[in-house]
C-alpha atoms as a PDB file:
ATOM      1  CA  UNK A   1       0.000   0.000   0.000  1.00  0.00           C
ATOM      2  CA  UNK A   2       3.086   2.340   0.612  1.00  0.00           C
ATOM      3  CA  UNK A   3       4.280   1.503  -2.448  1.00  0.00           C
ATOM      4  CA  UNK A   4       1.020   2.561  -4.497  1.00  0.00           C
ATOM      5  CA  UNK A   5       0.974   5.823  -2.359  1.00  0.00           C
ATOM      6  CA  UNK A   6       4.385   6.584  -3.295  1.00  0.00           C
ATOM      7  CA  UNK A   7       4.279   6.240  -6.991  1.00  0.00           C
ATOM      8  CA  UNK A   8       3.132   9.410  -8.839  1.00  0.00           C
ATOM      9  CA  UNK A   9      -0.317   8.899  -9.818  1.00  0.00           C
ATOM     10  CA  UNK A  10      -1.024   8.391 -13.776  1.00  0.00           C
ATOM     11  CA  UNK A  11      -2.628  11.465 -15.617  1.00  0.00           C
ATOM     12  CA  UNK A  12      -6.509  11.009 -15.480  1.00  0.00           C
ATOM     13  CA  UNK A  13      -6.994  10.482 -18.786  1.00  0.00           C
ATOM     14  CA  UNK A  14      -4.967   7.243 -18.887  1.00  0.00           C
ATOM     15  CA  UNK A  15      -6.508   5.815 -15.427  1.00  0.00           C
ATOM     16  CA  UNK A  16      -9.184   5.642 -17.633  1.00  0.00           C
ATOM     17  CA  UNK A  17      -8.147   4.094 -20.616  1.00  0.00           C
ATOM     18  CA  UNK A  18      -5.977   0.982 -19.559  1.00  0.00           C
ATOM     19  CA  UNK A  19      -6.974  -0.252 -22.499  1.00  0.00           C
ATOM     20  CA  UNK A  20      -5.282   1.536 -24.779  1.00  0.00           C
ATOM     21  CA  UNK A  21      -1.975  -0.287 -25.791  1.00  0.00           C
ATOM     22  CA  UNK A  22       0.393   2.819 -27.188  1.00  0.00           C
ATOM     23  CA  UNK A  23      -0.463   4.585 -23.891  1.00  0.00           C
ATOM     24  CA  UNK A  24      -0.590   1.514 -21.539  1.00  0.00           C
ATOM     25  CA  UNK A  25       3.302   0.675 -23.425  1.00  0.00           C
ATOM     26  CA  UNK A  26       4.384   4.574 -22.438  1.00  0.00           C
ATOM     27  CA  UNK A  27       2.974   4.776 -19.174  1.00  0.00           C
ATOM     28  CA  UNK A  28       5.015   1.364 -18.133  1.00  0.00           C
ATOM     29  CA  UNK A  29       8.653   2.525 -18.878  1.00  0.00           C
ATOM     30  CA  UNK A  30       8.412   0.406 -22.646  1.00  0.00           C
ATOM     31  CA  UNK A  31      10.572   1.554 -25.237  1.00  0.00           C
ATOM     32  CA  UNK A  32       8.933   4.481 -26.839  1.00  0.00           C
ATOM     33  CA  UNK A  33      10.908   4.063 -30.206  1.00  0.00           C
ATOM     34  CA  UNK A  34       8.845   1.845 -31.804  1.00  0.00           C
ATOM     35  CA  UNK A  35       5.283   3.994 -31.301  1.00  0.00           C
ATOM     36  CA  UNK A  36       6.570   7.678 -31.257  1.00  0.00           C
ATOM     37  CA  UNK A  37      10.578   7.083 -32.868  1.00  0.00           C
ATOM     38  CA  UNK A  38      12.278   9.063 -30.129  1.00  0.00           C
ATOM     39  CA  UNK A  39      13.418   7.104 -27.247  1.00  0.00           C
ATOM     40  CA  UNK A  40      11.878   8.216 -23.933  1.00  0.00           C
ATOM     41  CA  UNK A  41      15.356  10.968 -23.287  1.00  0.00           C
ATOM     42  CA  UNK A  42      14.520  12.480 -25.950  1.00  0.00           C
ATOM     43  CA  UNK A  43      10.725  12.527 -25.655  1.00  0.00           C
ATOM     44  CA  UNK A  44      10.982  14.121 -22.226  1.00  0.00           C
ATOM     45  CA  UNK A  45      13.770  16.527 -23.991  1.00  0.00           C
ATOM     46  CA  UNK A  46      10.706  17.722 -26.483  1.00  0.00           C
ATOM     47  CA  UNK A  47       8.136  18.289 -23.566  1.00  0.00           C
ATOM     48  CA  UNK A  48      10.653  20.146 -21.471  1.00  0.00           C
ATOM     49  CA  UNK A  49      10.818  22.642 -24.506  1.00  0.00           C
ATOM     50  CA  UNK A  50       7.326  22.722 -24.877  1.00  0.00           C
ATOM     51  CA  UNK A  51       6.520  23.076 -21.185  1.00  0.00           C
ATOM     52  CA  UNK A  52       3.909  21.092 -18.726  1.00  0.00           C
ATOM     53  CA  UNK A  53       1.811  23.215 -18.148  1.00  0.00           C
ATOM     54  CA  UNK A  54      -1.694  24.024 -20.211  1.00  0.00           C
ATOM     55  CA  UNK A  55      -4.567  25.279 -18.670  1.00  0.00           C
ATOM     56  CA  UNK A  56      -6.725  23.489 -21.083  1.00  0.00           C
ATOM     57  CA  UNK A  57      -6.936  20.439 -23.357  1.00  0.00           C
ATOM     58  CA  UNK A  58      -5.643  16.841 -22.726  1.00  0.00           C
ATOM     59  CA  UNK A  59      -2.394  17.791 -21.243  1.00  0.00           C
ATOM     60  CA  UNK A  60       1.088  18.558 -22.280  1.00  0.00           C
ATOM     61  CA  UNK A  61       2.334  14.470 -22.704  1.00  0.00           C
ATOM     62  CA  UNK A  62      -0.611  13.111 -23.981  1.00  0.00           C
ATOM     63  CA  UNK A  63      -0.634  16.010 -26.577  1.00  0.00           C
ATOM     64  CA  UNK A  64       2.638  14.970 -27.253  1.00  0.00           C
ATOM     65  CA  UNK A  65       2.159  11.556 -27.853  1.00  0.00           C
ATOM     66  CA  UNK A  66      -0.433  11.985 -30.358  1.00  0.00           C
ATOM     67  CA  UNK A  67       1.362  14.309 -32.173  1.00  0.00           C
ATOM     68  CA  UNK A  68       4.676  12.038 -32.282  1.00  0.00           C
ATOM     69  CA  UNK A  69       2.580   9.126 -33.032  1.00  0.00           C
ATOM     70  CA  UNK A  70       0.531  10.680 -36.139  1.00  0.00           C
ATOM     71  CA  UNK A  71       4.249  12.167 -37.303  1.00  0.00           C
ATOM     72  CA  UNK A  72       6.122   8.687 -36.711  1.00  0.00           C
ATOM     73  CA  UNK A  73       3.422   6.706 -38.753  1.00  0.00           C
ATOM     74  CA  UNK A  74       2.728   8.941 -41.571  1.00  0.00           C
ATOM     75  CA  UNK A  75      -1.015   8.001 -41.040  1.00  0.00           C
ATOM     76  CA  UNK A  76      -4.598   9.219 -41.358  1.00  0.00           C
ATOM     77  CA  UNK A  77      -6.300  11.269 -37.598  1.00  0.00           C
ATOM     78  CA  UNK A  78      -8.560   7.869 -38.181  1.00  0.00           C
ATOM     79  CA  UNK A  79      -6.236   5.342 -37.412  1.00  0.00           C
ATOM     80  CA  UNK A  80      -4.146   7.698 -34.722  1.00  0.00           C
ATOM     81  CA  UNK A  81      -8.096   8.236 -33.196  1.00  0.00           C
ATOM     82  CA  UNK A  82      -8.420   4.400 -33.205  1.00  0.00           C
ATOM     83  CA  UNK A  83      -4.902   4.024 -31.451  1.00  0.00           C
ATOM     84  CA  UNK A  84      -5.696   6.685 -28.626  1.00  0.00           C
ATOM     85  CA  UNK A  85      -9.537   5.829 -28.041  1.00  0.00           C
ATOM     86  CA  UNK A  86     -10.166   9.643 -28.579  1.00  0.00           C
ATOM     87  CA  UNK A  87     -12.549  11.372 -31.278  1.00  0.00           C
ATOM     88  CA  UNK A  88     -10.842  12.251 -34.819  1.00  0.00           C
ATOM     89  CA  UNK A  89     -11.657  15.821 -33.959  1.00  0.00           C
ATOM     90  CA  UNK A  90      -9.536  16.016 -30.893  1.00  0.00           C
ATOM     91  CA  UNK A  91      -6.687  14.204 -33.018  1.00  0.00           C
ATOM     92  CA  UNK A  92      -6.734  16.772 -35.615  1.00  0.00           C
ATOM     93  CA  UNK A  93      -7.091  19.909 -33.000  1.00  0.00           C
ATOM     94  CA  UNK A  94      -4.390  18.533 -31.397  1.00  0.00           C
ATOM     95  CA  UNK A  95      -2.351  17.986 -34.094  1.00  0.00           C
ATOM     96  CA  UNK A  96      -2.611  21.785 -35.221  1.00  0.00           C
ATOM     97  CA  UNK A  97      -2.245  22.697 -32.112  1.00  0.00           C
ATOM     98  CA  UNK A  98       1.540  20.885 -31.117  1.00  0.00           C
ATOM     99  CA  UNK A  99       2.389  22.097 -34.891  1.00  0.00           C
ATOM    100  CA  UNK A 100       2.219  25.609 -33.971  1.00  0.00           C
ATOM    101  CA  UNK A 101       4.236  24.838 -30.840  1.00  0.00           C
ATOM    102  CA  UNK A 102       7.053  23.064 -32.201  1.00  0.00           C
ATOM    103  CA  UNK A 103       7.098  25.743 -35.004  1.00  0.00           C
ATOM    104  CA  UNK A 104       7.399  28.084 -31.999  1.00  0.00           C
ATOM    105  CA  UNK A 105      10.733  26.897 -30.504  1.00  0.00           C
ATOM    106  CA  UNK A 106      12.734  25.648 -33.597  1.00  0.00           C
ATOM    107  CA  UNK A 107      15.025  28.377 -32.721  1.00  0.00           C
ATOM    108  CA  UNK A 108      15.838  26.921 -29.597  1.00  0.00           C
ATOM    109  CA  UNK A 109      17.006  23.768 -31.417  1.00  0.00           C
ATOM    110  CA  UNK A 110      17.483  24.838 -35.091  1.00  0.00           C
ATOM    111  CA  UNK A 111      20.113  27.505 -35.919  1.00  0.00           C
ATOM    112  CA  UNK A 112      23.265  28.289 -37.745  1.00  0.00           C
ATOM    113  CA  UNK A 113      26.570  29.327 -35.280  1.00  0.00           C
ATOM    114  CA  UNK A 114      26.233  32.090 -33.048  1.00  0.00           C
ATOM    115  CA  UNK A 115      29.120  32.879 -31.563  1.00  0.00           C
ATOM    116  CA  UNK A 116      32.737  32.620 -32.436  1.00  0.00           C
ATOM    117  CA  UNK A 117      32.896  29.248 -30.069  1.00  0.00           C
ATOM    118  CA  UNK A 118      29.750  27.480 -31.654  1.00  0.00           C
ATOM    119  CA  UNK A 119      31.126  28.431 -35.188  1.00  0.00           C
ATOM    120  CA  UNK A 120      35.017  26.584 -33.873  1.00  0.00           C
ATOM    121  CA  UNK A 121      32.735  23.415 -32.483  1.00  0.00           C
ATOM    122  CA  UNK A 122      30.807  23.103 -35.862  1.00  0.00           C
ATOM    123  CA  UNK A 123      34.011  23.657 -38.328  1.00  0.00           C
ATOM    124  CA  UNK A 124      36.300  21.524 -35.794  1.00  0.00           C
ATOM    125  CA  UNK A 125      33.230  18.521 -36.109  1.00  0.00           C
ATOM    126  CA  UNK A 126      33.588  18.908 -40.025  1.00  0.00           C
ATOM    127  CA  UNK A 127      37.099  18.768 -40.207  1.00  0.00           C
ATOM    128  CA  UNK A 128      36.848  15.421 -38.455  1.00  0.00           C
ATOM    129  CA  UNK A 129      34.052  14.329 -40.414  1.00  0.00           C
ATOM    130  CA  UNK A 130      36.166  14.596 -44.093  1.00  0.00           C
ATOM    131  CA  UNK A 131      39.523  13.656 -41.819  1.00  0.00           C
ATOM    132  CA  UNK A 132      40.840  16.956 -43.179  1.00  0.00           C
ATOM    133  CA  UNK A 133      42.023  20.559 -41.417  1.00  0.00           C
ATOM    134  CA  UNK A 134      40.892  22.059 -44.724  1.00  0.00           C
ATOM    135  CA  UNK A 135      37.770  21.361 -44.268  1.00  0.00           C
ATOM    136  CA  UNK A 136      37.368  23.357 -40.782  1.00  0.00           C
ATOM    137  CA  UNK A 137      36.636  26.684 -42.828  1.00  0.00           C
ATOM    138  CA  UNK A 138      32.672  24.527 -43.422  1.00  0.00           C
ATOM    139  CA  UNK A 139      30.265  25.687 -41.270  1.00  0.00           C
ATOM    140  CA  UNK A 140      27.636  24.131 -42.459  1.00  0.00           C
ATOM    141  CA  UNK A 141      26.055  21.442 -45.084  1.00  0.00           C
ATOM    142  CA  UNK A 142      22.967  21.346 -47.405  1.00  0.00           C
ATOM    143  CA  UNK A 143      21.653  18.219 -49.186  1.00  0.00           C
ATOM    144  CA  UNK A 144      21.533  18.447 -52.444  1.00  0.00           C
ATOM    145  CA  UNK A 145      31.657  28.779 -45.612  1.00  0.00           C
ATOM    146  CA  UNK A 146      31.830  30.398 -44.441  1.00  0.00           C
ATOM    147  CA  UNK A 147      29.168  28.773 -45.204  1.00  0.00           C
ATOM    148  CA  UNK A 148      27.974  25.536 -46.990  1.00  0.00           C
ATOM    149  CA  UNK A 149      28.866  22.110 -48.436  1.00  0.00           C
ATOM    150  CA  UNK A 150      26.649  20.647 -51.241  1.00  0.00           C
ATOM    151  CA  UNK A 151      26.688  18.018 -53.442  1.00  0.00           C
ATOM    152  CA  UNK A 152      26.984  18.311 -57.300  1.00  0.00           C
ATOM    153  CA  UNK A 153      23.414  19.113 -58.067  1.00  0.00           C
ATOM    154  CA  UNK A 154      24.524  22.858 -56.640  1.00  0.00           C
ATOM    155  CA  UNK A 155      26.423  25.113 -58.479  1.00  0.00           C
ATOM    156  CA  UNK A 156      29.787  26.442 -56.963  1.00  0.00           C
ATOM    157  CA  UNK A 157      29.267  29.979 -55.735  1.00  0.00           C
ATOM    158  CA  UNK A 158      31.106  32.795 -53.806  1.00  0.00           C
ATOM    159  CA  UNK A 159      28.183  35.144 -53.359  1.00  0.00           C
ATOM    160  CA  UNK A 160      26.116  35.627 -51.872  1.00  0.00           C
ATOM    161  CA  UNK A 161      27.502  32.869 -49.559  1.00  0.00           C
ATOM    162  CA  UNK A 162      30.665  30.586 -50.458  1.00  0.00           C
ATOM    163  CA  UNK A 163      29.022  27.594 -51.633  1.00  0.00           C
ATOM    164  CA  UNK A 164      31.602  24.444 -51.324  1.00  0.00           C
ATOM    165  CA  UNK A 165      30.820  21.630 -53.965  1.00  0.00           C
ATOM    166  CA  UNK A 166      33.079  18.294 -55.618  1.00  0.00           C
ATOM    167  CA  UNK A 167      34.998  18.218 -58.722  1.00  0.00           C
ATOM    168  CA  UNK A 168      32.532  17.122 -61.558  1.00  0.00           C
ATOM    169  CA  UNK A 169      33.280  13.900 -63.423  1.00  0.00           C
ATOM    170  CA  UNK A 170      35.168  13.563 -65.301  1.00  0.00           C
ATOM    171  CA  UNK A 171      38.013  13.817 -62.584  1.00  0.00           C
ATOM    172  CA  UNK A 172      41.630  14.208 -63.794  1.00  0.00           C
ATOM    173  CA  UNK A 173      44.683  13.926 -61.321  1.00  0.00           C
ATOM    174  CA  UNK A 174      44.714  12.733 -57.676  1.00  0.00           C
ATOM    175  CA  UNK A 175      44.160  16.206 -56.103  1.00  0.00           C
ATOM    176  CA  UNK A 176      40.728  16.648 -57.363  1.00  0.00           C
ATOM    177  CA  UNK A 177      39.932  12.956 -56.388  1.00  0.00           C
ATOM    178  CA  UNK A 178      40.768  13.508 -52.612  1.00  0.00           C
ATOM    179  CA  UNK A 179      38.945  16.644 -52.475  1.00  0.00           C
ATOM    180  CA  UNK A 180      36.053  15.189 -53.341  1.00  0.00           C
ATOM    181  CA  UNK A 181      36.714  11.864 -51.053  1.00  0.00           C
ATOM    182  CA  UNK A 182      36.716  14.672 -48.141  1.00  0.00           C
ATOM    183  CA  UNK A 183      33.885  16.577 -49.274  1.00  0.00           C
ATOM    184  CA  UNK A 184      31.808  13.811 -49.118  1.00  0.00           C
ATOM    185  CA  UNK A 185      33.227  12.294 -45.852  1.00  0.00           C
ATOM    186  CA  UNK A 186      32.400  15.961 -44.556  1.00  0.00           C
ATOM    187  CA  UNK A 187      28.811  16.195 -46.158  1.00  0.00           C
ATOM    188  CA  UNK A 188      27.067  12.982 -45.974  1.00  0.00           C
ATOM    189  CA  UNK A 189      26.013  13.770 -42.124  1.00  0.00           C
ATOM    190  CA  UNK A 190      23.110  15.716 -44.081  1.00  0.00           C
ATOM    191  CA  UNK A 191      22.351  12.873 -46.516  1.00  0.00           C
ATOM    192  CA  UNK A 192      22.221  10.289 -43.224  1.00  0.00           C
ATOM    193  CA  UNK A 193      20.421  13.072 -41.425  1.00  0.00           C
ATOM    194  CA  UNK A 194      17.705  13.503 -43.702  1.00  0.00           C
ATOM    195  CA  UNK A 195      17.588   9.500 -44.551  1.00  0.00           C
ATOM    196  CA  UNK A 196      16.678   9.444 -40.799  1.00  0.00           C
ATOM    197  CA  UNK A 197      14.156  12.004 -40.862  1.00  0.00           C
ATOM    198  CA  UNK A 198      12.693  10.403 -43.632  1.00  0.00           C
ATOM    199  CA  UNK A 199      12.189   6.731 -41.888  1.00  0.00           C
ATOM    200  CA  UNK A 200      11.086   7.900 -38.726  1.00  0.00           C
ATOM    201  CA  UNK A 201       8.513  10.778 -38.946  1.00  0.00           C
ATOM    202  CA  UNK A 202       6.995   9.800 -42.630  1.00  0.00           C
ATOM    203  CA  UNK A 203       3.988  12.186 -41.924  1.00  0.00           C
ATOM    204  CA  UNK A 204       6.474  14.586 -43.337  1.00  0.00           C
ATOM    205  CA  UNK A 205       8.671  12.859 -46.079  1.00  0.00           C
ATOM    206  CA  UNK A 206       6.031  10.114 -47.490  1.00  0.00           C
ATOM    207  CA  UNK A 207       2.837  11.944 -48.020  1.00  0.00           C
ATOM    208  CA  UNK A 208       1.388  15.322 -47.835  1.00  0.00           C
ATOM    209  CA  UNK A 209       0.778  16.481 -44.093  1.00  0.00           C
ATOM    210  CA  UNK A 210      -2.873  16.683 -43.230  1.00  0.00           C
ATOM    211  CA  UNK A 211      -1.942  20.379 -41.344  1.00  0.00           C
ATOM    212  CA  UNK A 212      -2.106  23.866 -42.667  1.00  0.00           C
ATOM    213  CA  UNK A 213       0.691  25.875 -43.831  1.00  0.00           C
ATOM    214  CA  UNK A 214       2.322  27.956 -40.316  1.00  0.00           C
ATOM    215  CA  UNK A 215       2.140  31.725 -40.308  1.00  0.00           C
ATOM    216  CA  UNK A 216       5.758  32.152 -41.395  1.00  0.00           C
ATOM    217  CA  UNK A 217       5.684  30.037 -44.630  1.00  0.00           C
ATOM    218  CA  UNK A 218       3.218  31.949 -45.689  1.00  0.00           C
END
């Protein structure tokens, strides 16, 4: 009895809904990968930045976890509905709403260099990356610098921002070969980044997102 009265009591909403396997899994320390593709460190990470506390709705982590889950399964508010035992209508308000949200602190998370240290981490990471000091004036990469590497399909430029990109083919000598053997050592991180993106939330990469277009795209 101790025991029960110690334990932090389980938000209302899932007291109610044992039932429900995706929350029954998250609410009993199961890996979260498989359901929402963050593991749970990372999960608590995203709700830190979003913040506990709303003062109405379903609350901050269940929010959450029906966003995550509609983003990680690139499905339809039906089946995510289905998964949560909640109405579609609720899915897709809450979907909006987490949207705007997450739009809301991609600063925090999502931002060139600032300072003269941040800029020495990031060229000092590429460097090691293409196994190459040369390569520590790259501050950045871009799939396709002070500031960017890119693969072929870019064009080379110097304005308005040095644009970094590989020898075309055909390649004659050795130097241009190792240049580009770097350049892609350096640059791939974005390939693999996106690649990862692209399996894990494939509401965003695999089909057109059932969400309207934030403020500042517009």
């Amino acid at each position: 009895m101790e025991n029960e009265v110690a334990r932090e009591p389980r938000p209302l909403y899932c007291r109610i809904n044992l039932t429900v396997p995706v929350l029954d899994r998250f609410f009993n320390d199961q890996d979260t990968r498989p359901d929402f593709r963050l593991s749970r460190e990372s999960l608590n990470a995203l709700l830190d930045l979003l913040g506990q506390e709303r003062r109405h709705g379903w609350g901050a982590t269940i929010e959450t976890l029906v966003f995550l889950f509609w983003l990680a399964c690139g499905t339809s508010y039906r089946v995510v509905s289905r998964a949560f035992g909640m109405p579609r209508s609720t899915v897709h308000r809450i979907v909006h709403r987490v949207t705007e949200e997450v739009v809301a602190i991609r600063h925090q998370v999502i931002y060139l260099p600032r300072t003269a240290e941040d800029l020495e981490a990031v060229s000092r990471g590429f460097a090691g990356l293409a196994r190459h000091r040369a390569f520590r004036k790259a501050a950045g990469a871009i799939d396709g610098c002070h500031y960017i590497l890119a693969d072929g399909g870019y064009p080379c430029l110097q304005h308005p921002l040095p644009l970094i990109t590989p020898y075309r083919q055909p390649l004659q000598g050795v130097g241009p070969q190792r240049f580009n053997s770097h350049h892609s050592r350096a640059r791939s991180i974005i390939e693999r980044a996106f690649g990862m993106m692209k399996t894990r939330f494939r509401s965003i990469f695999l089909k057109a997102l059932e969400c309207t277009t934030p403020s500042f795209l517009k």
